[in-house]
C-alpha atoms as a PDB file:
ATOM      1  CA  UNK A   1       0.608   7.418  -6.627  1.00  0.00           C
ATOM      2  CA  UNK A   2       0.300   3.485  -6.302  1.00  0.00           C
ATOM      3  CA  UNK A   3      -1.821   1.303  -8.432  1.00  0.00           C
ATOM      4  CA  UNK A   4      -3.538  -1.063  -6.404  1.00  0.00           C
ATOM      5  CA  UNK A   5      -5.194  -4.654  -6.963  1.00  0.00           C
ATOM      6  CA  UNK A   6      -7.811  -5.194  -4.013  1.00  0.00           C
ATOM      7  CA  UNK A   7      -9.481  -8.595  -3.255  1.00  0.00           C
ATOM      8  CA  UNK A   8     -12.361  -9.145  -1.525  1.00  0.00           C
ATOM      9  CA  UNK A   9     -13.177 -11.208   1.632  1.00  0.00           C
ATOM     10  CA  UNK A  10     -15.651 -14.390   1.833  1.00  0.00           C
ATOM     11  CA  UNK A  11     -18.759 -12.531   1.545  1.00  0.00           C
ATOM     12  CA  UNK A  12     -18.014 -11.028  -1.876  1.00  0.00           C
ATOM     13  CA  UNK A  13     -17.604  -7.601  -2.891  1.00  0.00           C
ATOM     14  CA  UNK A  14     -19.323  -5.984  -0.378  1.00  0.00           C
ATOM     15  CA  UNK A  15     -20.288  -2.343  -0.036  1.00  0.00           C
ATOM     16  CA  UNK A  16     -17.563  -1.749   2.716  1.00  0.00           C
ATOM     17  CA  UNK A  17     -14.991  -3.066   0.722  1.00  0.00           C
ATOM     18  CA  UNK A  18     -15.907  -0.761  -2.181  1.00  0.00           C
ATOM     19  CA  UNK A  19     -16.205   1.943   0.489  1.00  0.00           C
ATOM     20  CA  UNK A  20     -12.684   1.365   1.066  1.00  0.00           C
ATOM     21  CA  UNK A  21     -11.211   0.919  -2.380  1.00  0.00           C
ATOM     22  CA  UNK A  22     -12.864   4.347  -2.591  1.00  0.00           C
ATOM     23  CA  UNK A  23     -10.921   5.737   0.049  1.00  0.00           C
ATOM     24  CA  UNK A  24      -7.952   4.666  -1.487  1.00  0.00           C
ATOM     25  CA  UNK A  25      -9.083   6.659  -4.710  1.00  0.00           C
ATOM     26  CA  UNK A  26      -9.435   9.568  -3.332  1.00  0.00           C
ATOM     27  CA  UNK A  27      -6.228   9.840  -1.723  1.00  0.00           C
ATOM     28  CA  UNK A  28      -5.044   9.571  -5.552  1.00  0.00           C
ATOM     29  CA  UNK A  29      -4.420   5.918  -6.144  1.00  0.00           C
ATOM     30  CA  UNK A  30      -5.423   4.279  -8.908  1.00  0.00           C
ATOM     31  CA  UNK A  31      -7.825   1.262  -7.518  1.00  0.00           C
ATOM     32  CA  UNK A  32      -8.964  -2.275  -8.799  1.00  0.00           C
ATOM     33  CA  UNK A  33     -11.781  -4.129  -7.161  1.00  0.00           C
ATOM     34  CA  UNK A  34     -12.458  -7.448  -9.073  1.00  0.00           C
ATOM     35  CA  UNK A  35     -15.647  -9.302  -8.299  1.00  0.00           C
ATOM     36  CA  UNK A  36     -14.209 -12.671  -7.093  1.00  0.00           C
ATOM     37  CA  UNK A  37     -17.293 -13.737  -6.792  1.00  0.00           C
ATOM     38  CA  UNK A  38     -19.056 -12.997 -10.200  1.00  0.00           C
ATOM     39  CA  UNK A  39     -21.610 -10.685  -8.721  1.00  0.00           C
ATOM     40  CA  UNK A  40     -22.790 -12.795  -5.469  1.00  0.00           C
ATOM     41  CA  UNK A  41     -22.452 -11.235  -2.376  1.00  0.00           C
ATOM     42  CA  UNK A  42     -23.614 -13.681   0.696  1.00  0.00           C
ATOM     43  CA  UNK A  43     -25.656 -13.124   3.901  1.00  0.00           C
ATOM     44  CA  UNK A  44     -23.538 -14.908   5.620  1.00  0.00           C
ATOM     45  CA  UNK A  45     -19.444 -15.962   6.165  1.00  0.00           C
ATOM     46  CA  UNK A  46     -20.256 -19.041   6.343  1.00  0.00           C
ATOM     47  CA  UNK A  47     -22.177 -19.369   2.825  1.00  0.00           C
ATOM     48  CA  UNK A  48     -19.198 -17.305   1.405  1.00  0.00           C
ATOM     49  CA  UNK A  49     -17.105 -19.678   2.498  1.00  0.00           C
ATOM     50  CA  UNK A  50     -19.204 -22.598   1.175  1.00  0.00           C
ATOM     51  CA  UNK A  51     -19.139 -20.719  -2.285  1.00  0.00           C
ATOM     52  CA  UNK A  52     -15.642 -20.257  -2.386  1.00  0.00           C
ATOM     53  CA  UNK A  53     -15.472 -24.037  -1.430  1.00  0.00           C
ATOM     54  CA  UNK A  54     -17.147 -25.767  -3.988  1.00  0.00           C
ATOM     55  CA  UNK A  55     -15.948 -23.146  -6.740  1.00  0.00           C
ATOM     56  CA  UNK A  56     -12.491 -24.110  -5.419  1.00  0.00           C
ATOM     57  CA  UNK A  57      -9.891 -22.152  -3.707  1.00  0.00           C
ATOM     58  CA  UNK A  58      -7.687 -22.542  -6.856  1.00  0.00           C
ATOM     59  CA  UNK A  59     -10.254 -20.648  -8.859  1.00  0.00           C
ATOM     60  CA  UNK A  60     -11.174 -17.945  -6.791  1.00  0.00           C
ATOM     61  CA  UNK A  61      -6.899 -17.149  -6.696  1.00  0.00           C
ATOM     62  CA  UNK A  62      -6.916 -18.074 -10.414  1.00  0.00           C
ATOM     63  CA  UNK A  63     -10.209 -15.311 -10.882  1.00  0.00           C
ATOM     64  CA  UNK A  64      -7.671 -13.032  -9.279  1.00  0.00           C
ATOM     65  CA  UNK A  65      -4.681 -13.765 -11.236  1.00  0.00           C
ATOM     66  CA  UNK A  66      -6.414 -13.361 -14.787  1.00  0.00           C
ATOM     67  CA  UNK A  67      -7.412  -9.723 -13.503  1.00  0.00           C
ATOM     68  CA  UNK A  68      -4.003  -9.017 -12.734  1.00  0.00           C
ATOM     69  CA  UNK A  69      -2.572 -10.550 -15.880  1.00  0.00           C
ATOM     70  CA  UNK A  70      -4.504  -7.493 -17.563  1.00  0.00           C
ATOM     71  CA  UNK A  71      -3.062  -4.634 -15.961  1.00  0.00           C
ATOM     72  CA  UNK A  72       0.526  -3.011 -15.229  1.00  0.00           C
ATOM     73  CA  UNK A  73       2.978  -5.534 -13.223  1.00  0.00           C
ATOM     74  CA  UNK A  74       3.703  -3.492 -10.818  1.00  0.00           C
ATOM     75  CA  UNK A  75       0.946  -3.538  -8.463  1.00  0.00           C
ATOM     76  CA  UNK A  76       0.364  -3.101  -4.717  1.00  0.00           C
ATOM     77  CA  UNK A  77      -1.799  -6.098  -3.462  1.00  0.00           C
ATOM     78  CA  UNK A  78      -4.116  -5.871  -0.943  1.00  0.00           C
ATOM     79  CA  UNK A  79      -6.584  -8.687   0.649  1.00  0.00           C
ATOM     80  CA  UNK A  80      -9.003  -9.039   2.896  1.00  0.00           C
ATOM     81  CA  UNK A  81      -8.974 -12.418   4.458  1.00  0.00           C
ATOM     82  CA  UNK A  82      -9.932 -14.636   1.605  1.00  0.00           C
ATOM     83  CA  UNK A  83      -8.788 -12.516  -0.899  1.00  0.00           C
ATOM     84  CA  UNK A  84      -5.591 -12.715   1.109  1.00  0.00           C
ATOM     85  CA  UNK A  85      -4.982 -15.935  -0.937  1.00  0.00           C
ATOM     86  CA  UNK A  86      -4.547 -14.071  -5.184  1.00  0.00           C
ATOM     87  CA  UNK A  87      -2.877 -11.114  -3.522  1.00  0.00           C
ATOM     88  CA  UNK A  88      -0.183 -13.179  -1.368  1.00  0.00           C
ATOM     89  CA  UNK A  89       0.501 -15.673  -3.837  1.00  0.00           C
ATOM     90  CA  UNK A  90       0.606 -12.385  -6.784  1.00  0.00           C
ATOM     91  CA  UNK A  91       3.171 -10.279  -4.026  1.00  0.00           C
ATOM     92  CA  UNK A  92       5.357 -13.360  -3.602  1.00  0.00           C
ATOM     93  CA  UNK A  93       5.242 -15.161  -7.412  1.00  0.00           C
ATOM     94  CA  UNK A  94       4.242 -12.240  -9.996  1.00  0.00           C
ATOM     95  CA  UNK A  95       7.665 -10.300 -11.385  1.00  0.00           C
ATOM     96  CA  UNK A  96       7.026  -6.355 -10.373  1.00  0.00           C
ATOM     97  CA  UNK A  97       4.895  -6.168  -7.618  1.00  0.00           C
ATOM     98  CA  UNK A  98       5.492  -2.856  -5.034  1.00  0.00           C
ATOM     99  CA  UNK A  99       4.134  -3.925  -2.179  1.00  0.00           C
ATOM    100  CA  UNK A 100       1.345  -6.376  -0.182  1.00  0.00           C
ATOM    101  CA  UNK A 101      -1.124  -5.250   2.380  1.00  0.00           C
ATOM    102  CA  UNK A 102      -2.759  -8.799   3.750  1.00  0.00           C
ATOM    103  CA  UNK A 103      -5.992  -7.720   5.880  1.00  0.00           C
ATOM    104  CA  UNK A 104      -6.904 -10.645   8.180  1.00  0.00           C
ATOM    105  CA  UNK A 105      -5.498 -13.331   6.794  1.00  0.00           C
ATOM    106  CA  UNK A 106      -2.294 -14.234   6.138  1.00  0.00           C
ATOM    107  CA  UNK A 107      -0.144 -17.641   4.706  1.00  0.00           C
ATOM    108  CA  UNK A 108       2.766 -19.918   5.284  1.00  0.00           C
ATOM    109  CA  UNK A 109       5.195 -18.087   3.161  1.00  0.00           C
ATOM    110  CA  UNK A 110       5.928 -22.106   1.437  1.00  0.00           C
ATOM    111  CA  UNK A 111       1.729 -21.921   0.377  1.00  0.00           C
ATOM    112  CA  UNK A 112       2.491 -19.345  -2.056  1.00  0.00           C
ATOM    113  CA  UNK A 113       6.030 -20.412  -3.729  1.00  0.00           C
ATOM    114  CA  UNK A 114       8.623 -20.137  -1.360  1.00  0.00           C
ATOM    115  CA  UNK A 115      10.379 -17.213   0.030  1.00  0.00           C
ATOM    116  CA  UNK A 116       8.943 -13.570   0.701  1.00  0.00           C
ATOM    117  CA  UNK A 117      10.580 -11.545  -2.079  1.00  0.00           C
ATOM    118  CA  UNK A 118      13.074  -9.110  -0.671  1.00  0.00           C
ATOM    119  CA  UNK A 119      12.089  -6.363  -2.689  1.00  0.00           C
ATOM    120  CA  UNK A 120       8.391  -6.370  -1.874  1.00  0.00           C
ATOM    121  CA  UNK A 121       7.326  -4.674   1.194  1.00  0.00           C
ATOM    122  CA  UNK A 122       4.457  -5.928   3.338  1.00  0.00           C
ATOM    123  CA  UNK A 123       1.958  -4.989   5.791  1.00  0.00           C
ATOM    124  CA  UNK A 124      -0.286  -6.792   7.379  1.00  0.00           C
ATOM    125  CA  UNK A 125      -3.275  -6.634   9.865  1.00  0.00           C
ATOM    126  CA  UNK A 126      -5.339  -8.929  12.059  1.00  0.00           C
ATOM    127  CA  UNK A 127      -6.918  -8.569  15.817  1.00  0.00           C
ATOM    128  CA  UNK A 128      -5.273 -10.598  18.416  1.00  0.00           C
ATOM    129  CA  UNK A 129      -8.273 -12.304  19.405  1.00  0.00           C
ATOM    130  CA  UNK A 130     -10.115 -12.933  16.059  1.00  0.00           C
ATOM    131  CA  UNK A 131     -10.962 -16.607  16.061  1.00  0.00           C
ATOM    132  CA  UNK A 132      -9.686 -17.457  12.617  1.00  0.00           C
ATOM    133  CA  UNK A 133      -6.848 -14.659  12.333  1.00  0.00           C
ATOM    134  CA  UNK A 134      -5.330 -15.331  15.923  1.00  0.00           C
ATOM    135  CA  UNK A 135      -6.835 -18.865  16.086  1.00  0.00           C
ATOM    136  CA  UNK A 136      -6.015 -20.859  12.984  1.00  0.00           C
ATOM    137  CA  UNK A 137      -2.114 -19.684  12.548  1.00  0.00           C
ATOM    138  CA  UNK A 138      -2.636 -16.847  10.540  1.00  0.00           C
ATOM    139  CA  UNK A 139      -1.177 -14.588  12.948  1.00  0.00           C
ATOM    140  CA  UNK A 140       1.590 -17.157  13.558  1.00  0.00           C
ATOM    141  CA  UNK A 141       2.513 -17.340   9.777  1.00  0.00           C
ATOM    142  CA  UNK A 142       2.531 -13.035   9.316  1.00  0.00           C
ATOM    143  CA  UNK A 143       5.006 -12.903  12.467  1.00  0.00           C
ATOM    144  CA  UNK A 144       6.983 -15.965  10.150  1.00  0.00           C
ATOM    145  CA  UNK A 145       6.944 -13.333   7.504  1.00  0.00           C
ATOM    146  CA  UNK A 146       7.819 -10.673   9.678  1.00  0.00           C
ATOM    147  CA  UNK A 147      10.876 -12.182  10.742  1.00  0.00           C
ATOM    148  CA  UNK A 148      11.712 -13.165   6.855  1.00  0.00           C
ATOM    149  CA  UNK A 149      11.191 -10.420   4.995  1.00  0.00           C
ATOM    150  CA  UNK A 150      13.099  -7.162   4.839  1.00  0.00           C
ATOM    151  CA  UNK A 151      10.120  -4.716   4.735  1.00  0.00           C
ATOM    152  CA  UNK A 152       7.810  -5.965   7.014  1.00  0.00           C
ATOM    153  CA  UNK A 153       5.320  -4.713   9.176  1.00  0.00           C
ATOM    154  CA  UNK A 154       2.361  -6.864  11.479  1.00  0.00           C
ATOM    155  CA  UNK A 155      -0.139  -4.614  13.227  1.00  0.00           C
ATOM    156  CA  UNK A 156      -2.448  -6.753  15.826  1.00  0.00           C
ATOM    157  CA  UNK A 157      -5.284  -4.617  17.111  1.00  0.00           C
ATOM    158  CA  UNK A 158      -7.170  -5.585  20.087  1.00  0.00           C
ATOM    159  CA  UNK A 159     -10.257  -7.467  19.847  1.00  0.00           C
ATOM    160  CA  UNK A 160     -11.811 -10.898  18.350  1.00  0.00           C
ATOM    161  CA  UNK A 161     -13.507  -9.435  15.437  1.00  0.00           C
ATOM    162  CA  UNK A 162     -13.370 -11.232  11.739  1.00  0.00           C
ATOM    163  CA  UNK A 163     -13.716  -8.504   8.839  1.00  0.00           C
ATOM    164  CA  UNK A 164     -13.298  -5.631  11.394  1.00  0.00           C
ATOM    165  CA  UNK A 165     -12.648  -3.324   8.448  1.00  0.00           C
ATOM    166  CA  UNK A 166     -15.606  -4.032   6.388  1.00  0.00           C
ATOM    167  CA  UNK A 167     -17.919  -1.089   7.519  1.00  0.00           C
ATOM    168  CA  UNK A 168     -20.842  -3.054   6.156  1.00  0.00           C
ATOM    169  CA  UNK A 169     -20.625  -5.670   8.258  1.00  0.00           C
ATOM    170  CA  UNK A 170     -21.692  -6.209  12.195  1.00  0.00           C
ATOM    171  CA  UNK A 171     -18.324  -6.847  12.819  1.00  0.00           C
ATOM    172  CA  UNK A 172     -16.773  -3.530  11.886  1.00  0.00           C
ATOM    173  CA  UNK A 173     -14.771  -2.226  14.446  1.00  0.00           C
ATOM    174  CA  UNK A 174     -14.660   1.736  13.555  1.00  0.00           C
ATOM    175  CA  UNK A 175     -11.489   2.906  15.562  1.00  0.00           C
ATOM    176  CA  UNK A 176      -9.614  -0.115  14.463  1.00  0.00           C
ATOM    177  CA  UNK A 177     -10.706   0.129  10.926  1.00  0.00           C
ATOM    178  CA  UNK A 178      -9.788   3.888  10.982  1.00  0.00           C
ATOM    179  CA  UNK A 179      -5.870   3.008  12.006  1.00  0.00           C
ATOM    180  CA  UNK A 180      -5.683   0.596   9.604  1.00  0.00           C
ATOM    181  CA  UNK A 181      -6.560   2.939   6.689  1.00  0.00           C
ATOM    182  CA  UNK A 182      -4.324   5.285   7.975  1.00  0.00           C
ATOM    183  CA  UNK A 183      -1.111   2.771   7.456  1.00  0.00           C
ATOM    184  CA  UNK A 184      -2.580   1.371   4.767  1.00  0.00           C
ATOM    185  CA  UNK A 185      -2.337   5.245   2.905  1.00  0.00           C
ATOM    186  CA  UNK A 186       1.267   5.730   4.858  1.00  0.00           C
ATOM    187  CA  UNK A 187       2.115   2.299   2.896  1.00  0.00           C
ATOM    188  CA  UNK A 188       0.797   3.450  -0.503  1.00  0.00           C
ATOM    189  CA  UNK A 189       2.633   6.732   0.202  1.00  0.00           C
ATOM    190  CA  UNK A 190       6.070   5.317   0.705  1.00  0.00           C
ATOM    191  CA  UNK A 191       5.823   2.354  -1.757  1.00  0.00           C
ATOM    192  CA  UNK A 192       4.589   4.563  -5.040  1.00  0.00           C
END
């Protein structure tokens, strides 16, 4: 089974995304959920965001990196939307990793150090309407690392929801969320 390093989205580590690191344990992975965050969870995106902000973007990836330093190298990555920035930059830079799964979010390639490593498989999910995933080049930059990497998979699901795959948030999006575990466990299955 896969060992697996998941980040959390702008809100903070939210029940839905321990709900889903959960999932991921019971399939038989082994499952890390870092608190990004250090044990705030916001109301809203927007004061996420505006946490994130003033801690600095830099920390919050460097939070994520000092977890990582502290377990096994090779780890499968997965983000959701602002925690797409440690696990992108960790799949692409950190010697060992087995795989990326970038939930809503995803970089310029360059951001994180350069190429896509060859060797690291990567799967990533957005909805082709969601105002920051469709509408600020995220979408444009994971079909630039589509075309890149060797291993690459981009799933866009219809619909302009943000954080469609938290289920405790209003913008959960149940069927979509549902497909998206589903790959998520094929991916863990074929990268162990």
């Amino acid at each position: 089974m896969a060992e697996v390093l998941v980040f959390h989205h702008g809100y903070g580590l939210t029940a839905g995304v321990r709900e889903f690191a959960e999932r991921l344990r019971r399939a038989g992975h082994t499952v890390h959920v870092p608190d990004l965050y250090e044990g705030q969870v916001f109301d809203s995106l927007e004061e996420g965001i505006g946490y994130a902000e003033k801690a600095g973007f830099d920390t919050i990836t460097a939070r994520g990196a000092a977890v990582a330093e502290k377990l096994p190298a090779e780890l499968v990555y997965v983000g959701f939307s602002l925690g797409v920035l440690p696990a992108q930059k960790l799949a692409q830079t950190r010697p060992g990793a087995k795989g990326a799964l970038l939930l809503e979010a995803c970089l310029p390639v360059a951001e994180s150090g350069g190429a896509w490593p060859q060797e690291v498989p990567v799967q990533i999910h957005g909805m082709d309407a969601d105002p920051f995933f469709a509408g600020e080049g995220d979408a444009d930059a994971a079909r630039a690392l589509v075309e890149a990497a060797t291993d690459a998979e981009l799933f866009l699901h219809p619909g302009d929801r943000h954080l469609f795959t938290d289920s405790s948030l209003p913008s959960y999006d149940e069927q979509a969320a549902q497909q998206v575990t589903r790959r998520v466990l094929g991916f863990l299955d074929r990268v162990k």
